[in-house]
Protein backbone atom coordinates (compact mmCIF):
# COMPACT_ATOMS: atom_id res chain seq x y z
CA UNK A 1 141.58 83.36 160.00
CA UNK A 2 140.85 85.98 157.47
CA UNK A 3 137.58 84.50 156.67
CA UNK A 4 136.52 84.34 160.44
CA UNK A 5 137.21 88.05 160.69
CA UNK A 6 135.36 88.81 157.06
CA UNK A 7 132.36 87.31 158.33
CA UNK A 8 131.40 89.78 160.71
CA UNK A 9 132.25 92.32 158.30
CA UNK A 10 129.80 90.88 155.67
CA UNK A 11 127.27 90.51 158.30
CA UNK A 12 127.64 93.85 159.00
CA UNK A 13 127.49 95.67 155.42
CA UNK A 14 124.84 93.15 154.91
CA UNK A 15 122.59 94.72 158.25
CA UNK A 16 124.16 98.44 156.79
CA UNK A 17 122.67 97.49 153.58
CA UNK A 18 119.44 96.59 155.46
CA UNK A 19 119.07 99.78 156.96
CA UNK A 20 119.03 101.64 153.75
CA UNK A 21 116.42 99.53 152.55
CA UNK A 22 114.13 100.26 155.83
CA UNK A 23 115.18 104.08 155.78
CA UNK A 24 114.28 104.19 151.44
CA UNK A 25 110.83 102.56 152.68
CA UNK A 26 110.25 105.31 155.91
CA UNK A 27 111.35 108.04 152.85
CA UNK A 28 108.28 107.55 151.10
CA UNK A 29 105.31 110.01 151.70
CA UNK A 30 101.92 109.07 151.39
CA UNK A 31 100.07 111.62 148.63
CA UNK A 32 98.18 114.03 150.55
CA UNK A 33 94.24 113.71 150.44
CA UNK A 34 92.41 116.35 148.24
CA UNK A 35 89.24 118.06 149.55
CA UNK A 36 86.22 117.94 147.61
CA UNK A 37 87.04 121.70 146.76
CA UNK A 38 90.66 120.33 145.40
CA UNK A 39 88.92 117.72 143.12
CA UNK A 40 86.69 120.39 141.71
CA UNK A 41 89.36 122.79 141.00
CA UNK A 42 91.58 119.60 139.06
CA UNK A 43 88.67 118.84 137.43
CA UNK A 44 88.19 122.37 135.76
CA UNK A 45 91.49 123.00 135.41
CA UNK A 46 91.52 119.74 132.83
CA UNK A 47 88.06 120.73 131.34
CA UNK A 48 88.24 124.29 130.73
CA UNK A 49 85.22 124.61 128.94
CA UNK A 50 82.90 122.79 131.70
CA UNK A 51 82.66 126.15 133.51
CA UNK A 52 81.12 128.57 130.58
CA UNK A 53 79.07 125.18 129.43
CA UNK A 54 77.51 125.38 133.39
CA UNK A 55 77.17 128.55 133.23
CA UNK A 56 74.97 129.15 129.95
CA UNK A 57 72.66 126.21 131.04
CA UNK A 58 72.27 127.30 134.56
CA UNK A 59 71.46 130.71 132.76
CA UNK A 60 69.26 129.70 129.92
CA UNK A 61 67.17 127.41 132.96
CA UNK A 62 66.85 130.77 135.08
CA UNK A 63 66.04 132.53 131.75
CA UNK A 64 63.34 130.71 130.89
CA UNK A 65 61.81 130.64 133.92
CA UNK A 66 61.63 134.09 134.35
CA UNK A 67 60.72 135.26 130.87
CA UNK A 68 58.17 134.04 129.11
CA UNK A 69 59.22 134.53 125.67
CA UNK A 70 62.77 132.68 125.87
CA UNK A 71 62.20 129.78 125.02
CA UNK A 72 60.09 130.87 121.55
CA UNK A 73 61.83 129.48 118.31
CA UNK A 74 62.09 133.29 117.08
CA UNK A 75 64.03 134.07 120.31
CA UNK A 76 66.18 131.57 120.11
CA UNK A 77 67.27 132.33 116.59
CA UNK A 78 67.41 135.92 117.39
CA UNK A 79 69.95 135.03 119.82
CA UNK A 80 72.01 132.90 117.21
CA UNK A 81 72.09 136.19 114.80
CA UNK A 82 73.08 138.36 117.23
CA UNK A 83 75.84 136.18 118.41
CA UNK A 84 76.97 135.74 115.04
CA UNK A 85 79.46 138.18 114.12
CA UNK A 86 81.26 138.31 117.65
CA UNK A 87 81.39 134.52 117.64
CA UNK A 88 83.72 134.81 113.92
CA UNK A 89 86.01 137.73 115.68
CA UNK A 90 86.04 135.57 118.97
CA UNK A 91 87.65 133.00 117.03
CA UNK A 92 90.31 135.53 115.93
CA UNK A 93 90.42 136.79 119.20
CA UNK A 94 91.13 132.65 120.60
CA UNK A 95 93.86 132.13 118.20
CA UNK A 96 95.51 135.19 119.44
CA UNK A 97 95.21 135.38 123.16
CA UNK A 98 96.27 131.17 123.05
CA UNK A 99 99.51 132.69 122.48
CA UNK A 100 99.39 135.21 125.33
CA UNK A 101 98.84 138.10 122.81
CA UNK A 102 95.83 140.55 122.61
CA UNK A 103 94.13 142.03 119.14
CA UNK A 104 92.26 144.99 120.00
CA UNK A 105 91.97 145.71 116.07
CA UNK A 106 89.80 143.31 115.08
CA UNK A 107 86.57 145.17 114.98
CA UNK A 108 88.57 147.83 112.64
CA UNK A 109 89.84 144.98 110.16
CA UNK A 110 86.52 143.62 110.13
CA UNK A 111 85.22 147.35 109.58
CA UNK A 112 87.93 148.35 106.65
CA UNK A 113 87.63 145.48 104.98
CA UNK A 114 83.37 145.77 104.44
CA UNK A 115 84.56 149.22 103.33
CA UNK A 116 87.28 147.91 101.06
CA UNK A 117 84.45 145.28 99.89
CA UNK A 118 81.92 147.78 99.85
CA UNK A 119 83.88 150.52 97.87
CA UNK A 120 85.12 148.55 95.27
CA UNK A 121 81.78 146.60 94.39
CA UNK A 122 79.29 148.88 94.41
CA UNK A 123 81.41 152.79 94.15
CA UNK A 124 83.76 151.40 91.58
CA UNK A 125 81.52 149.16 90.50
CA UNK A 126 84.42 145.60 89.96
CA UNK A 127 82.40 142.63 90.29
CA UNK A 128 81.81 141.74 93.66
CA UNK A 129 83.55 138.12 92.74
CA UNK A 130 86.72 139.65 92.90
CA UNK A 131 85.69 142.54 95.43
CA UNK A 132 85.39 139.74 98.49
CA UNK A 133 88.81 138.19 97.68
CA UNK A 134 90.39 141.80 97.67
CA UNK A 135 88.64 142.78 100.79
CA UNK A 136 89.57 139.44 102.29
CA UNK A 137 92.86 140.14 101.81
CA UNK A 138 93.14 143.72 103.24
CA UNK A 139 92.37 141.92 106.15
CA UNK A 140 95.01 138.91 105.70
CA UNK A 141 97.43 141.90 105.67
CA UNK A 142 96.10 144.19 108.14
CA UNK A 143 96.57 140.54 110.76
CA UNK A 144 99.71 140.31 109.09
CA UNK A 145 101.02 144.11 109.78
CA UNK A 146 99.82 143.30 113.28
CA UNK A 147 101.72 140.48 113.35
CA UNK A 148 105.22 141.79 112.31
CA UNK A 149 105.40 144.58 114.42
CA UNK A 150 104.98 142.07 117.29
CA UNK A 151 106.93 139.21 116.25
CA UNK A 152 110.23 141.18 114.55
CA UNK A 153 109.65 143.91 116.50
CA UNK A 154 108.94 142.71 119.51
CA UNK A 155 106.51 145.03 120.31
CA UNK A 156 103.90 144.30 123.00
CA UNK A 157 100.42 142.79 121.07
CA UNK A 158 98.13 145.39 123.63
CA UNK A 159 100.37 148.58 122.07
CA UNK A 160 100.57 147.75 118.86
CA UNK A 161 97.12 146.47 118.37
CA UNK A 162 95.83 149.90 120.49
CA UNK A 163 97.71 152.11 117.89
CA UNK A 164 96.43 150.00 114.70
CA UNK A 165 92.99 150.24 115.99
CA UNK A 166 93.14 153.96 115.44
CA UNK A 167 95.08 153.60 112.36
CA UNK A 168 92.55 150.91 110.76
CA UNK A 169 89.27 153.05 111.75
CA UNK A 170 91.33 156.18 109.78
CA UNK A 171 91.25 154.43 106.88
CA UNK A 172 88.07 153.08 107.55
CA UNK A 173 86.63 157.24 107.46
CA UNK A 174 89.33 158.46 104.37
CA UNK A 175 88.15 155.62 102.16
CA UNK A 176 84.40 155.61 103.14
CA UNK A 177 84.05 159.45 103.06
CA UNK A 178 81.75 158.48 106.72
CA UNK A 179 79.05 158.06 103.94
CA UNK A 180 77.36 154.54 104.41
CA UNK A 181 76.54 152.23 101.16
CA UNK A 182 72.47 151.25 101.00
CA UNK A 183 71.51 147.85 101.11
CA UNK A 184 69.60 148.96 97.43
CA UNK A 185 72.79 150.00 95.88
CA UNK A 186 74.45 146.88 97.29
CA UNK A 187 71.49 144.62 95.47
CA UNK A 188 71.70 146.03 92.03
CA UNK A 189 75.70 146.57 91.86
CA UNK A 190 77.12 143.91 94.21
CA UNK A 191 74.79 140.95 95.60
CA UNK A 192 77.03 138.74 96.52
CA UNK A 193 78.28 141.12 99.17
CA UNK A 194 75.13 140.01 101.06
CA UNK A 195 74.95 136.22 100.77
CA UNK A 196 75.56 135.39 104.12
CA UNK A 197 72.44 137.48 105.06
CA UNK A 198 70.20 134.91 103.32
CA UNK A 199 67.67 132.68 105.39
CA UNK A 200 66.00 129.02 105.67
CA UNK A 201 63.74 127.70 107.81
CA UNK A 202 64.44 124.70 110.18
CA UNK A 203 61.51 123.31 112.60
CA UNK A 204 59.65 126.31 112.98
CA UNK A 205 62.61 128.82 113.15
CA UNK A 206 64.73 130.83 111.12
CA UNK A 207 68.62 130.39 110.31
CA UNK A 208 70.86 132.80 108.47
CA UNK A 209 73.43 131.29 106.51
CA UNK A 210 76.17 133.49 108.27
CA UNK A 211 74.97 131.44 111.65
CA UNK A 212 76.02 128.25 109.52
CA UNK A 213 79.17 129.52 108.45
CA UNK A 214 80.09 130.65 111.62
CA UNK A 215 79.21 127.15 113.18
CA UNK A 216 81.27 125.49 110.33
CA UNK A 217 84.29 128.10 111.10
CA UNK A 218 83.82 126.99 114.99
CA UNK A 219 84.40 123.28 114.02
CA UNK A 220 87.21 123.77 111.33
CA UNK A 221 89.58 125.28 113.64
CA UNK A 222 88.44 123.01 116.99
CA UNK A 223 89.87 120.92 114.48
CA UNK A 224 93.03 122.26 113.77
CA UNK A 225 93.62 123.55 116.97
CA UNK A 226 93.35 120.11 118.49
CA UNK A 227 94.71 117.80 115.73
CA UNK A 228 97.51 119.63 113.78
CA UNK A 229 100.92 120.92 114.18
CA UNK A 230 99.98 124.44 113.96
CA UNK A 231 97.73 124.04 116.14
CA UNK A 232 99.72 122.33 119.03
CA UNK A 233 102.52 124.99 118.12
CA UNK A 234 100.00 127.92 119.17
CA UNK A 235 99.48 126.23 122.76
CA UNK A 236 103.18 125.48 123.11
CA UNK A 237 103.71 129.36 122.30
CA UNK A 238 100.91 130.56 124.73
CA UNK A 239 102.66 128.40 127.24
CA UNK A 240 106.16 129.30 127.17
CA UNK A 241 107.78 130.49 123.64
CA UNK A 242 111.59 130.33 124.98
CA UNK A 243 110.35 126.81 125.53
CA UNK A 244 108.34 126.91 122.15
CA UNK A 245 111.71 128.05 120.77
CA UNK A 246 114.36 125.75 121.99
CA UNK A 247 111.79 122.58 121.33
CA UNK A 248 112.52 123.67 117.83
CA UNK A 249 109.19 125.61 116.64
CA UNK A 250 109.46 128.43 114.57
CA UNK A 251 107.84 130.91 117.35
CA UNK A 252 108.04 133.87 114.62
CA UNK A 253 106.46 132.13 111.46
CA UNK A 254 103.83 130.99 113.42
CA UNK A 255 103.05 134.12 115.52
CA UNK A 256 102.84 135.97 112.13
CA UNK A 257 100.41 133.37 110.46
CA UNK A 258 98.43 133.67 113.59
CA UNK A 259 98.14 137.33 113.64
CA UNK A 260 97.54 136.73 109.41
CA UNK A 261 94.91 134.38 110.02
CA UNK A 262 93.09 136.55 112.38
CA UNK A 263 93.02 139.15 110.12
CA UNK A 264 91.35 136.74 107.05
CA UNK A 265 88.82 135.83 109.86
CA UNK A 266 87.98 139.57 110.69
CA UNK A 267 87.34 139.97 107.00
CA UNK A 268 85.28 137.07 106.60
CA UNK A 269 83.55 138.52 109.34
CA UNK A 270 82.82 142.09 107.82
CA UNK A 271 81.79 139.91 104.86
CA UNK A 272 78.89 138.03 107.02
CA UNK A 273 78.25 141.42 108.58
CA UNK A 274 77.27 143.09 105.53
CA UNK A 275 74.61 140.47 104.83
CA UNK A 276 73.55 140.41 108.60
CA UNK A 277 72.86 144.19 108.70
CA UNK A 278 72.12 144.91 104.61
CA UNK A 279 74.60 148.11 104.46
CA UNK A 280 78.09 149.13 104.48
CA UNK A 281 78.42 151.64 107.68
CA UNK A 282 82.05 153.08 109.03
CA UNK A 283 80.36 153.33 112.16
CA UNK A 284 79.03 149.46 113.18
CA UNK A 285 80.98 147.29 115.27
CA UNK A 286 82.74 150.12 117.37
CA UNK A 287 83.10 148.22 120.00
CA UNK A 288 83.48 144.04 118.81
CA UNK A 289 86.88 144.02 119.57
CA UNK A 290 85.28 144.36 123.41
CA UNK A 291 82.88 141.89 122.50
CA UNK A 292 84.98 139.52 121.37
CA UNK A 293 87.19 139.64 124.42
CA UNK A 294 84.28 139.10 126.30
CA UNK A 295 82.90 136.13 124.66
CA UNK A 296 87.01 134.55 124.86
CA UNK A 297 87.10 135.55 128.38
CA UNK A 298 83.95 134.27 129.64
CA UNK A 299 84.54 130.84 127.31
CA UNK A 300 87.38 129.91 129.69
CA UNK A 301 90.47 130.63 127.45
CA UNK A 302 93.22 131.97 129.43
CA UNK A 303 94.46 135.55 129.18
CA UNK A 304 97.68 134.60 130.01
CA UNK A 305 98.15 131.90 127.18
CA UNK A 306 98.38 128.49 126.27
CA UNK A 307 94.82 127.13 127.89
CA UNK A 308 91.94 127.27 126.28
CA UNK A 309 89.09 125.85 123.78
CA UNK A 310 88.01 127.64 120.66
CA UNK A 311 84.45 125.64 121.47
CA UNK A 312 84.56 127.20 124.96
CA UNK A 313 84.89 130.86 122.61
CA UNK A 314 81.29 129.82 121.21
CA UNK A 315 79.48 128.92 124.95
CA UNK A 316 81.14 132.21 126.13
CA UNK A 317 79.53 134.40 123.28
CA UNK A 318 76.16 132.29 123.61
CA UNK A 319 76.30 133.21 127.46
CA UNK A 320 76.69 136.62 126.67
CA UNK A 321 73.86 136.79 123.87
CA UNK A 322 71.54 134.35 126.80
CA UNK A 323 71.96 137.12 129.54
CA UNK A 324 71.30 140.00 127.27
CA UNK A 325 68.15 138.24 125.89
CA UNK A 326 67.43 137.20 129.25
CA UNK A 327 67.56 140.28 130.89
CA UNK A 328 65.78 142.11 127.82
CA UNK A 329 62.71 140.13 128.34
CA UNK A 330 62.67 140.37 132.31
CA UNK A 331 62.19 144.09 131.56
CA UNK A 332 65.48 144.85 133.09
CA UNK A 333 67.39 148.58 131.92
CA UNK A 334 70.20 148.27 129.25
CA UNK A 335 72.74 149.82 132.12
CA UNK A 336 72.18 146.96 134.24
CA UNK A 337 72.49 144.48 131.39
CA UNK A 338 75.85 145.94 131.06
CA UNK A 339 76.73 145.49 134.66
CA UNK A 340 75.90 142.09 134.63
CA UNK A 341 78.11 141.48 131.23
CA UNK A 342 80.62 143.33 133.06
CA UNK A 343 80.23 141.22 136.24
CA UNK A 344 80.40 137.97 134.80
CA UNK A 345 84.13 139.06 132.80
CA UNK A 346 85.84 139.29 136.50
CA UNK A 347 84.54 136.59 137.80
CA UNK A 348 85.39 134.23 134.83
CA UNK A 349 89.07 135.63 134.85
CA UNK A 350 88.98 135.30 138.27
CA UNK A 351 88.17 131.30 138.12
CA UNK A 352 90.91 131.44 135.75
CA UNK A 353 93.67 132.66 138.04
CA UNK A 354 92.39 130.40 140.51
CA UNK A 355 92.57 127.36 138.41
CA UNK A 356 96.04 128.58 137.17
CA UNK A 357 96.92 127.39 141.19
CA UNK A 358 96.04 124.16 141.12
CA UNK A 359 98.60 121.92 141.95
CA UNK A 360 100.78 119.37 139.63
């Protein structure tokens, strides 16, 4: 008797169990479509550097079309050498914004340190072979004094690099006296100061070993961004550091040997400088902590952190050196070669918040 009742009770937990299997199969929800717009917008958001890469040869096509000159070997190196210096301090500039930081010191560490370089190799007259390594590391520890006062301090990166800028370009005037150092004087006390300014000739146009350094810097730390620890530390930082943190990275070490690494770049920088322009001036580079912002901005790394290619870095500043060239040949006025410089910073960070929307 008690299995003729159970019967219609299995029956019916087995029908029960039935209906949560239909209802688990009506609960799942087809993935919405994407537009074509959608698709774009995944794509770029994966590919970061495919924007600036469209963008510089959309603009070296237009370019050439319009100026007859471009596409001349001479041109085209010119463009490489001016490029040059910006492209090392964009690099600094990468390593530091990955992390959702800013450097706006890094034209004045690249400044002190060709003075520091300067100063002791030629005024003082120590050889220049240990000169560079001194001057290298004033800029190691200016990074490095950057880099404390925002990792144990926690001091926001925009203040603390604003009020080091100042601080850096003081030194820059009490050691240098504002007097500049002649190329001469550098070439019969301290020649080594300007071997990055020498040049070779490759199918009909001309190099400057500072443009191969700077290529070989590009490619060292693609590398290490990309396939070391460090380097997938500074994206996890950029990203979220309380996340950084708890996954067990040591956010303040490497914060500070970011900031210290900048700094060493910024020197190396001044060091190509000095054979780029043949002097020692207190006064160049003003403004290539701008410059190098740009040339981030523009290469598709992301001002808020943790996105971002140090190749992208090198289009952006190649865009930048394009339009200038571009626009210098068409004839058009240096104001509006600034606007268009200007322009194309908002609309890259503006393709940057958008991307920052796409969905998961």
């Amino acid at each position: 008797m008690a299995e003729a009742t159970g019967a219609p009770g299995r029956r019916a937990m087995q029908d029960f169990e039935k209906g949560l299997g239909d209802s688990t199969e009506v609960a799942q929800f087809d993935e919405p479509k994407r537009s074509l717009l959608q698709h774009i917008q995944h794509f770029l958001h994966s590919h970061p550097t495919a924007v600036p890469i469209i963008v510089l040869l959309v603009s070296v096509l237009i370019f050439g079309s319009i100026a007859n000159n471009f596409f001349t070997p001479f041109n085209m190196t010119l463009i490489v050498q001016q490029v040059t210096i910006i492209g090392i301090l964009g690099i600094a500039m990468t390593l530091i914004i990955l992390t959702a930081g800013i450097d706006l010191s890094v034209a004045a560490i690249m400044v002190l340190s060709t003075v520091v370089m300067g100063g002791l190799g030629v005024n003082l007259g120590i050889p220049s072979a240990i000169a560079v390594p001194i001057g290298l590391v004033c800029g190691i520890l200016c990074g490095a004094v950057n880099g404390g006062l925002v990792t144990f301090f926690r001091l926001p990166p925009f203040i603390v690099t604003l009020g080091t800028w100042k601080i850096f370009f003081a030194l820059v005037l009490w050691l240098s006296g504002g007097q500049s150092i002649r190329s001469q004087d550098i070439d019969a006390a301290a020649p080594l100061l300007k071997v990055f300014g020498g040049t070779f000739t490759l199918f009909g146009a001309q190099f400057t070993t500072g443009s191969v350094m700077m290529l070989i810097l590009f490619i060292t730390f693609w590398y290490v961004l990309n396939w070391t620890a460090w380097g997938r530390h500074v994206y996890a930082i950029g990203d979220d550091r309380e996340a950084a943190a708890l996954s067990g990275i040591n956010t303040d070490r490497v914060l500070l040997s970011v900031y210290a690494v900048a700094g060493g770049l910024c020197a190396f920088a001044g060091w190509v400088a000095i054979g780029r322009v043949g002097s020692v001036s207190p006064q160049s580079f003003f403004e290539g902590n701008l410059d190098a912002i740009t040339a981030v901005v523009i290469g598709g790394t992301s001002l808020f952190g943790g996105r971002g290619s140090i190749i992208g870095t090198l289009v952006g500043a190649l865009i930048v050196g394009v339009f200038r060239s571009g626009l210098n040949l068409s004839g058009v006025d240096v104001l509006w070669q600034q606007f268009a410089v200007g322009a194309l910073i908002i609309i890259a960070v503006a393709i940057d918040q958008w991307l920052r929307k796409v969905s998961a």
